[in-house]
PDB file of N, CA and C in Angstrom:
ATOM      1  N   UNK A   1      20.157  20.450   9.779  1.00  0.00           N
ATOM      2  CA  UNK A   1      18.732  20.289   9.787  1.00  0.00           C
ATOM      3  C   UNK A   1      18.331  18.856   9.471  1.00  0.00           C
ATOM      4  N   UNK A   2      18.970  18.245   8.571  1.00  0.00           N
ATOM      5  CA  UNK A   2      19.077  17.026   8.228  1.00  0.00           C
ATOM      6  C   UNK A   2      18.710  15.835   9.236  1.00  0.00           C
ATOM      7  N   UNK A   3      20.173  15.993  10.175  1.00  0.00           N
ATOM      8  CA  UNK A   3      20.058  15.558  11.741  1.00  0.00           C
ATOM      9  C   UNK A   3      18.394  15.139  12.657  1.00  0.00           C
ATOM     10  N   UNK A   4      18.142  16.565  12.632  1.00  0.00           N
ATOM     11  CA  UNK A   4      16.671  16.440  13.571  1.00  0.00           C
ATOM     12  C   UNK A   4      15.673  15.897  12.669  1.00  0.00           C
ATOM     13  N   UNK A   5      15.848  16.190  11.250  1.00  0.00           N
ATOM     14  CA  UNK A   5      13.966  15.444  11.006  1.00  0.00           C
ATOM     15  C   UNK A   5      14.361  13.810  10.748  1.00  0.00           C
ATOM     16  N   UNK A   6      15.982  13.420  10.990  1.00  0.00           N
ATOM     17  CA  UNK A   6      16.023  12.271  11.135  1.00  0.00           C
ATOM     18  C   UNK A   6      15.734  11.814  13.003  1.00  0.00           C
ATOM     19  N   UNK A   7      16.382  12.332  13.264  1.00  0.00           N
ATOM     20  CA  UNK A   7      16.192  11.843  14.825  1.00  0.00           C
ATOM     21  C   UNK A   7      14.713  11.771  15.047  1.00  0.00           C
ATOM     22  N   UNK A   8      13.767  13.213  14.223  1.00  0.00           N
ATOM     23  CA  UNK A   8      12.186  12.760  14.984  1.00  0.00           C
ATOM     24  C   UNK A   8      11.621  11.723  14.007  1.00  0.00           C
ATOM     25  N   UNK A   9      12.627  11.280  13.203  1.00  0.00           N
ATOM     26  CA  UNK A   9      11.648  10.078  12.588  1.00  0.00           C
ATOM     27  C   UNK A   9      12.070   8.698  13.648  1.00  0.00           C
ATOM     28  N   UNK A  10      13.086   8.892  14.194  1.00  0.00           N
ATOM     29  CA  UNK A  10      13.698   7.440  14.706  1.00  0.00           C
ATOM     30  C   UNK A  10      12.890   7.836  16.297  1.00  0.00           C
ATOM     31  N   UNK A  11      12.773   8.916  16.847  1.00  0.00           N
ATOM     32  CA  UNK A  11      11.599   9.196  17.472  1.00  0.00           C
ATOM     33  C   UNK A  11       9.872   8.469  17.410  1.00  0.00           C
ATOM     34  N   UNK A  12       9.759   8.465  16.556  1.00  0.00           N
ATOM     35  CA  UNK A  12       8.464   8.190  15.888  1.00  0.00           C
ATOM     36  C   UNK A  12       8.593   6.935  15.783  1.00  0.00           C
ATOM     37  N   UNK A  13       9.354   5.732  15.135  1.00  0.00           N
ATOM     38  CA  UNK A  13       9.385   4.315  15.053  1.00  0.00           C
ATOM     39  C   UNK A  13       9.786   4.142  16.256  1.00  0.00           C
ATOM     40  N   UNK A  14      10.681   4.614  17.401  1.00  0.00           N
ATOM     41  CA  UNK A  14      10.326   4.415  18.412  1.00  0.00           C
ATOM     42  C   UNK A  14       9.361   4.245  19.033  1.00  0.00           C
ATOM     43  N   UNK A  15       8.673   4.645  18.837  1.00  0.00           N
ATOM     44  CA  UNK A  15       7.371   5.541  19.652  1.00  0.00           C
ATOM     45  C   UNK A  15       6.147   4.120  18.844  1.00  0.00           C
ATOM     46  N   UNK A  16       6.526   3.886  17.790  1.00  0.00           N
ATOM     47  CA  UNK A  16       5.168   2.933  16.901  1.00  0.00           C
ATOM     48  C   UNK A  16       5.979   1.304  17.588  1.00  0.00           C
ATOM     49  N   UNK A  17       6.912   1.770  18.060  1.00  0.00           N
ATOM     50  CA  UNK A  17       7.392   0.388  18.260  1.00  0.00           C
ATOM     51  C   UNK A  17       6.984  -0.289  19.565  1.00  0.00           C
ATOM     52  N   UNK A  18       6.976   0.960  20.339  1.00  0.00           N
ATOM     53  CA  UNK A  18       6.452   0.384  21.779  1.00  0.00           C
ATOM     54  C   UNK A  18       5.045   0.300  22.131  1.00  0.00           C
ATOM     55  N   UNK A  19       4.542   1.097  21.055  1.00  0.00           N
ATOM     56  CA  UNK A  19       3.150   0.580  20.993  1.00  0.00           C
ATOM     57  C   UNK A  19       2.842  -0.549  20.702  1.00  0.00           C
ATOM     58  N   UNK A  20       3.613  -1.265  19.624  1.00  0.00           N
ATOM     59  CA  UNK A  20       3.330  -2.073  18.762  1.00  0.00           C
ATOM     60  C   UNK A  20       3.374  -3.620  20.191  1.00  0.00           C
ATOM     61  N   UNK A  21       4.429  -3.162  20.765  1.00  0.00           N
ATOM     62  CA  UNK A  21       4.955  -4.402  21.806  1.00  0.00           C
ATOM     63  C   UNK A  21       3.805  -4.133  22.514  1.00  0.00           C
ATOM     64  N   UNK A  22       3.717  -3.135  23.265  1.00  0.00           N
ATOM     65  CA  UNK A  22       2.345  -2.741  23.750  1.00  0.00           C
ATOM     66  C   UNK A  22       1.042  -4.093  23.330  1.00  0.00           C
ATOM     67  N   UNK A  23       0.452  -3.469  22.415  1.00  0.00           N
ATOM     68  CA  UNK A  23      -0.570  -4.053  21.269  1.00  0.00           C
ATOM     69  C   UNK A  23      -0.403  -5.553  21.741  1.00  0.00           C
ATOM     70  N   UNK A  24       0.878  -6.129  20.878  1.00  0.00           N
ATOM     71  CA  UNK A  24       1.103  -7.801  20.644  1.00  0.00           C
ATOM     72  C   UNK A  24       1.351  -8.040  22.449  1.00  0.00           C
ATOM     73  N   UNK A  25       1.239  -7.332  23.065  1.00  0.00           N
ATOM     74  CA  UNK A  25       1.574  -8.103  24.582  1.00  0.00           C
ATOM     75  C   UNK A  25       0.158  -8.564  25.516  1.00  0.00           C
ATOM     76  N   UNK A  26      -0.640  -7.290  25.004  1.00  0.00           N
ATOM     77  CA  UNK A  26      -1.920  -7.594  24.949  1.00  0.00           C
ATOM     78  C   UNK A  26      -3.059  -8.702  24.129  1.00  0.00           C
ATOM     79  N   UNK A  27      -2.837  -8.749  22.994  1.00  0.00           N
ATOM     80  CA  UNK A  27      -3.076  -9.584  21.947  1.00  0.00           C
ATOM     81  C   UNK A  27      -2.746 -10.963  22.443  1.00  0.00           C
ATOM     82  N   UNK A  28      -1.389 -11.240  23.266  1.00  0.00           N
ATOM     83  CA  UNK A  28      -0.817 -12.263  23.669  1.00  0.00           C
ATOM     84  C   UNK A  28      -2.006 -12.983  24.296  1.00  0.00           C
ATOM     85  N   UNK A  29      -1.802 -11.875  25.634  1.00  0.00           N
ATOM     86  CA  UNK A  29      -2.759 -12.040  26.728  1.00  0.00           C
ATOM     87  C   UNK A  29      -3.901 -12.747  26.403  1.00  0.00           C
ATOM     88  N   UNK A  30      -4.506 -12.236  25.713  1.00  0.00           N
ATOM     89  CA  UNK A  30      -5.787 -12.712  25.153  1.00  0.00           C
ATOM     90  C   UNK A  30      -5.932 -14.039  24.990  1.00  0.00           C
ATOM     91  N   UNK A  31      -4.900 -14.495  23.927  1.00  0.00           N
ATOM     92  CA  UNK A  31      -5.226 -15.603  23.695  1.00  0.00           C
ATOM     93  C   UNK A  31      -4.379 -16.579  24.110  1.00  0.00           C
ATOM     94  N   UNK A  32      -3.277 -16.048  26.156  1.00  0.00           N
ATOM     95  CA  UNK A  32      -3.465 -17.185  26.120  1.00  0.00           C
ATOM     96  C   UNK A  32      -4.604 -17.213  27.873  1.00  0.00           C
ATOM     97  N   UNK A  33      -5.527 -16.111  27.747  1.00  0.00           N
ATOM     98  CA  UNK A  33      -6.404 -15.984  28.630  1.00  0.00           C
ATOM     99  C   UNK A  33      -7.585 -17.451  28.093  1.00  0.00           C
ATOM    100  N   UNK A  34      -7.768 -17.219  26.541  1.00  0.00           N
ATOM    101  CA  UNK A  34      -8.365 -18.355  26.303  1.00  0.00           C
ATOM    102  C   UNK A  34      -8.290 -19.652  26.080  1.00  0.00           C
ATOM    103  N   UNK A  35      -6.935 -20.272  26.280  1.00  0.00           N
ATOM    104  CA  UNK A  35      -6.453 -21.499  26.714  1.00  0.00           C
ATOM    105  C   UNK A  35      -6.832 -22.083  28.285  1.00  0.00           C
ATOM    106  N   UNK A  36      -7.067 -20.761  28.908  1.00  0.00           N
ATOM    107  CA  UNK A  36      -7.159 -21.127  30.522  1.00  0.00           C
ATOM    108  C   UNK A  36      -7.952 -22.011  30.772  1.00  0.00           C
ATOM    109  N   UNK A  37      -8.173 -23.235  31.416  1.00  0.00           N
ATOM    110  CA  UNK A  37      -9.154 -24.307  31.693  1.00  0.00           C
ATOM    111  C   UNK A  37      -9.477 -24.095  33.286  1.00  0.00           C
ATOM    112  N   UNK A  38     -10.654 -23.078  33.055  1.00  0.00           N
ATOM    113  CA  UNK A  38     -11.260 -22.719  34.657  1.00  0.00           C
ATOM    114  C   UNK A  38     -11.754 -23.472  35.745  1.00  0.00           C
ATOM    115  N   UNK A  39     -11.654 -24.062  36.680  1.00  0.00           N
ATOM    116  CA  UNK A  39     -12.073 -25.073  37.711  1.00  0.00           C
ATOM    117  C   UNK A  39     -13.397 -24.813  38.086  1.00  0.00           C
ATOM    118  N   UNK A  40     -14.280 -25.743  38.053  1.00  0.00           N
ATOM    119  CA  UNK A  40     -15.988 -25.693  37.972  1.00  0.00           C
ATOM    120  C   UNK A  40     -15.588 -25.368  39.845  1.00  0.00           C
ATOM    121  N   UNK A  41     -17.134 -24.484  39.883  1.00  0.00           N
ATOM    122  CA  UNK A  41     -17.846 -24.291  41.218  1.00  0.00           C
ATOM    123  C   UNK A  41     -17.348 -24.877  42.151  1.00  0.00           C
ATOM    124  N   UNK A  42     -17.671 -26.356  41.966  1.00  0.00           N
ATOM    125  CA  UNK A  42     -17.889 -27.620  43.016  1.00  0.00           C
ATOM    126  C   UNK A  42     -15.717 -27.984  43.093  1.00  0.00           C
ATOM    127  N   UNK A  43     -15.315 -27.176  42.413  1.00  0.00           N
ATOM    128  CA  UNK A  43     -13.578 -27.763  42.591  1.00  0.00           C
ATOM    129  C   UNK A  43     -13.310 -26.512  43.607  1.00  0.00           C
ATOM    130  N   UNK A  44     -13.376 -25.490  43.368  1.00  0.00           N
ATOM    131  CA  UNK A  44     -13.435 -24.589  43.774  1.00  0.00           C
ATOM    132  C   UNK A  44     -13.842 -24.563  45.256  1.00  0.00           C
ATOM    133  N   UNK A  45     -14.997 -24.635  45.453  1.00  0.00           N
ATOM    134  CA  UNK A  45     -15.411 -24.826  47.275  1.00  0.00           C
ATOM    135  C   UNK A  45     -14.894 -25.930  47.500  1.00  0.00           C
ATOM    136  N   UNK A  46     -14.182 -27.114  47.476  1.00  0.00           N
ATOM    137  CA  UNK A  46     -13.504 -28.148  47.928  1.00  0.00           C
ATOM    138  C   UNK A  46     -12.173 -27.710  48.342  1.00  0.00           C
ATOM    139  N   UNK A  47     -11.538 -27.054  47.246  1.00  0.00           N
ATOM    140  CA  UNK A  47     -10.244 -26.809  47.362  1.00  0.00           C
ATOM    141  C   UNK A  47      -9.511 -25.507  48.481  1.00  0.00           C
ATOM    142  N   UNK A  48     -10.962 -24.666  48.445  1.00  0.00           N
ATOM    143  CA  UNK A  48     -11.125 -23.731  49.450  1.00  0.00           C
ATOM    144  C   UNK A  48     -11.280 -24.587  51.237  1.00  0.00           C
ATOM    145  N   UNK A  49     -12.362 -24.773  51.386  1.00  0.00           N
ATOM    146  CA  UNK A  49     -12.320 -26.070  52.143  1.00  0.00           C
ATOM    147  C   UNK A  49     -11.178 -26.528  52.752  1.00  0.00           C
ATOM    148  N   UNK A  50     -10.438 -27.325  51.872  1.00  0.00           N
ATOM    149  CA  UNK A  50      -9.726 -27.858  52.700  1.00  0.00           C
ATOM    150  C   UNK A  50      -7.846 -27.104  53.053  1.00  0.00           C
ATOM    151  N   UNK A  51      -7.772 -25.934  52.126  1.00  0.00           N
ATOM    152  CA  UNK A  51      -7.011 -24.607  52.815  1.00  0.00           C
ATOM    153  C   UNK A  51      -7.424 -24.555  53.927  1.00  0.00           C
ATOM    154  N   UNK A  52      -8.920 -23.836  53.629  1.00  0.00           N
ATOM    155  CA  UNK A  52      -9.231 -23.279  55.276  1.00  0.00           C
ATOM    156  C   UNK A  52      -8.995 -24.202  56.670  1.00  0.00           C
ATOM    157  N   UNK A  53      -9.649 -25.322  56.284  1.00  0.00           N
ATOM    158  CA  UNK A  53      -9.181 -26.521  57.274  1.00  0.00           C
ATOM    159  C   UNK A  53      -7.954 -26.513  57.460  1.00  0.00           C
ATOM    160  N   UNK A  54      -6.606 -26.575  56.769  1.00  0.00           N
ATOM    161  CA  UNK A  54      -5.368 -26.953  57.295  1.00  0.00           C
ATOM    162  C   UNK A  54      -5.065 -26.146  57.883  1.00  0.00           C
ATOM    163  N   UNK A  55      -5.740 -24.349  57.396  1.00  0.00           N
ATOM    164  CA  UNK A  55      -4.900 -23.213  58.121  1.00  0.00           C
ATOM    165  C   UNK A  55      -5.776 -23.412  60.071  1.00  0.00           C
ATOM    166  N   UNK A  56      -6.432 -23.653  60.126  1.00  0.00           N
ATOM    167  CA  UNK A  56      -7.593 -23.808  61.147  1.00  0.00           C
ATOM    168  C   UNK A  56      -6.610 -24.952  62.211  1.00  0.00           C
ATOM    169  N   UNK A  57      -6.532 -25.936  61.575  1.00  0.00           N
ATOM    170  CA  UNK A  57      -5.541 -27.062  62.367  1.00  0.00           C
ATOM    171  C   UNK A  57      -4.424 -26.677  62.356  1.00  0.00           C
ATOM    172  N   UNK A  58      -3.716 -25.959  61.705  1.00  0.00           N
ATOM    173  CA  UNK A  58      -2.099 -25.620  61.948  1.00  0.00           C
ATOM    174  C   UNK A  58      -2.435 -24.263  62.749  1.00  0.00           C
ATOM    175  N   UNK A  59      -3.373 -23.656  62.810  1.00  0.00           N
ATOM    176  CA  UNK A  59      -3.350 -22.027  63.916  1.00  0.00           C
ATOM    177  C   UNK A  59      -3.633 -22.947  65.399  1.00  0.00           C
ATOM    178  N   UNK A  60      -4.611 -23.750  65.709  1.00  0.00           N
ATOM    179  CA  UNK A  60      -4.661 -24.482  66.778  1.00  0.00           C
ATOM    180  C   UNK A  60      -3.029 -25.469  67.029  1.00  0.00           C
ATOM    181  N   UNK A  61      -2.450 -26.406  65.925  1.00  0.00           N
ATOM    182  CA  UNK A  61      -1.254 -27.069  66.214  1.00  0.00           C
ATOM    183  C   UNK A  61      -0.511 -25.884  67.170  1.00  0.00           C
ATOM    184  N   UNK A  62       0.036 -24.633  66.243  1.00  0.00           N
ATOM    185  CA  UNK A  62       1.017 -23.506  66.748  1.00  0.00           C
ATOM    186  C   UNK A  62       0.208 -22.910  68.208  1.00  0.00           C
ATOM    187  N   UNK A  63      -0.617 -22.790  68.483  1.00  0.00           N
ATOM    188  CA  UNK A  63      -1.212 -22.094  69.757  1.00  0.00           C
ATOM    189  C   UNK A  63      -0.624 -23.582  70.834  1.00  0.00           C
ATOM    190  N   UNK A  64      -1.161 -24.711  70.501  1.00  0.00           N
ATOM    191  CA  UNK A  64      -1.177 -25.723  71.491  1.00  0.00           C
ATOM    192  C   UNK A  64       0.156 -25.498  72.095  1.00  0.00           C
ATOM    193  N   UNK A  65       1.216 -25.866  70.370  1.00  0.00           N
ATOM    194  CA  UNK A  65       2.995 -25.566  70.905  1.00  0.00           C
ATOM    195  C   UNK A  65       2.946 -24.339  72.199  1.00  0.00           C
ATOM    196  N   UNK A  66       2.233 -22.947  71.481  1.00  0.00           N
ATOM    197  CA  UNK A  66       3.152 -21.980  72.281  1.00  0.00           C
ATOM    198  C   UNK A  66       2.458 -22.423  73.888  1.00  0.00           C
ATOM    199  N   UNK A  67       1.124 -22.540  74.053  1.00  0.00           N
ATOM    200  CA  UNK A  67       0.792 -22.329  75.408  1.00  0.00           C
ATOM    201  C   UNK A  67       1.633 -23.381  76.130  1.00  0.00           C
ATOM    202  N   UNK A  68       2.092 -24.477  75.832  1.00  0.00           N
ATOM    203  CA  UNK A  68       2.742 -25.248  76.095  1.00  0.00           C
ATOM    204  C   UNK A  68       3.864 -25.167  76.467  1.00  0.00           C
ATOM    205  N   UNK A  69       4.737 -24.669  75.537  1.00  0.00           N
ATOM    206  CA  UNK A  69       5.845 -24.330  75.821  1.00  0.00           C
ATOM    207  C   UNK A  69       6.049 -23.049  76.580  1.00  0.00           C
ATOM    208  N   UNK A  70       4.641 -22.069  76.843  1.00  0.00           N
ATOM    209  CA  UNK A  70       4.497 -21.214  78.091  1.00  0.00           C
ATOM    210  C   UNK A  70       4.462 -21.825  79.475  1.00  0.00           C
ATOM    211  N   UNK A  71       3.939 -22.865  79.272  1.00  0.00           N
ATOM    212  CA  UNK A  71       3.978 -23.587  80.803  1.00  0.00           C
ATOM    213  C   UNK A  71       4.809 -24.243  81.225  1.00  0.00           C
ATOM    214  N   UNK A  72       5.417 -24.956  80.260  1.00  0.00           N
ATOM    215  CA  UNK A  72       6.962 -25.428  80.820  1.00  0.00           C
ATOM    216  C   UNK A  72       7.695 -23.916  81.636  1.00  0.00           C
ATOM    217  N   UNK A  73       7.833 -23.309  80.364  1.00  0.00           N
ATOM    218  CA  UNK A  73       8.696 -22.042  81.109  1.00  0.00           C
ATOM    219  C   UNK A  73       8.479 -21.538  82.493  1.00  0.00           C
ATOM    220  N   UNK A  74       7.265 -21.518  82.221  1.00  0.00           N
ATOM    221  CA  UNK A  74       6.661 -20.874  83.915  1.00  0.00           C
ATOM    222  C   UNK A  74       6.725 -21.827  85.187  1.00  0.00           C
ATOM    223  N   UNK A  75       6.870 -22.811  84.519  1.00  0.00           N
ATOM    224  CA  UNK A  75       6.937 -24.017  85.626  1.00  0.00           C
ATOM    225  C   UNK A  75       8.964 -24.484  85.850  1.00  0.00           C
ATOM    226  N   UNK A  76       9.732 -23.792  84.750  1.00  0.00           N
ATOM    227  CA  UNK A  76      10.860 -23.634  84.861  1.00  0.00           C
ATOM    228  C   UNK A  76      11.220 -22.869  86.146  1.00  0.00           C
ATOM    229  N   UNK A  77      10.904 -21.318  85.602  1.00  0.00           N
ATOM    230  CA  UNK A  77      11.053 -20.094  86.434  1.00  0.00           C
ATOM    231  C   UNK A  77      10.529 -20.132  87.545  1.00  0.00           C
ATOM    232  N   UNK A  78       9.501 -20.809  88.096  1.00  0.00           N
ATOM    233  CA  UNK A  78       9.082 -20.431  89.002  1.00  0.00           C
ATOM    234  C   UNK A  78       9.652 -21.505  90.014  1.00  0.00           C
ATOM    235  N   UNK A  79      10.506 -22.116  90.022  1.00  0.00           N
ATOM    236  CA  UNK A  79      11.128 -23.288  91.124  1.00  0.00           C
ATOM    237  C   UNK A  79      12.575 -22.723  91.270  1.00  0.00           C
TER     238      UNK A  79
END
């Protein structure tokens, strides 16, 4: 009998322990959510901006390649 009300105690500090990591992992979070140094508005739509722009010029670069390299082909095959 001895046995089990030891095991449900090592049960139990188990059990407070992963809460506990739980808890402090959260707690972590927190503070280092408040270290974060957030990028104003105006960084933000710039930096967006000029993503969108590169993806915009590199979807036109890759189209130019393929149609291109469609017309060679066709101008291969067809002679």
């Amino acid at each position: 009998m001895a046995k089990k009300s030891s095991a449900s105690a090592d049960e139990k500090s188990k059990s407070k322990k992963g809460q506990n990591k739980v808890a402090k992992w959260f707690k972590d979070l927190r503070i280092e959510f408040k270290k974060v140094v957030w990028p104003s508005r105006k960084t933000v739509v710039t930096n967006t901006s000029v993503v969108l722009g590169v993806v915009v010029l590199s979807s036109l670069l890759m189209f130019g390649l393929d149609e291109g390299f469609l017309a060679l082909l066709r101008l291969i095959y067809n002679h």
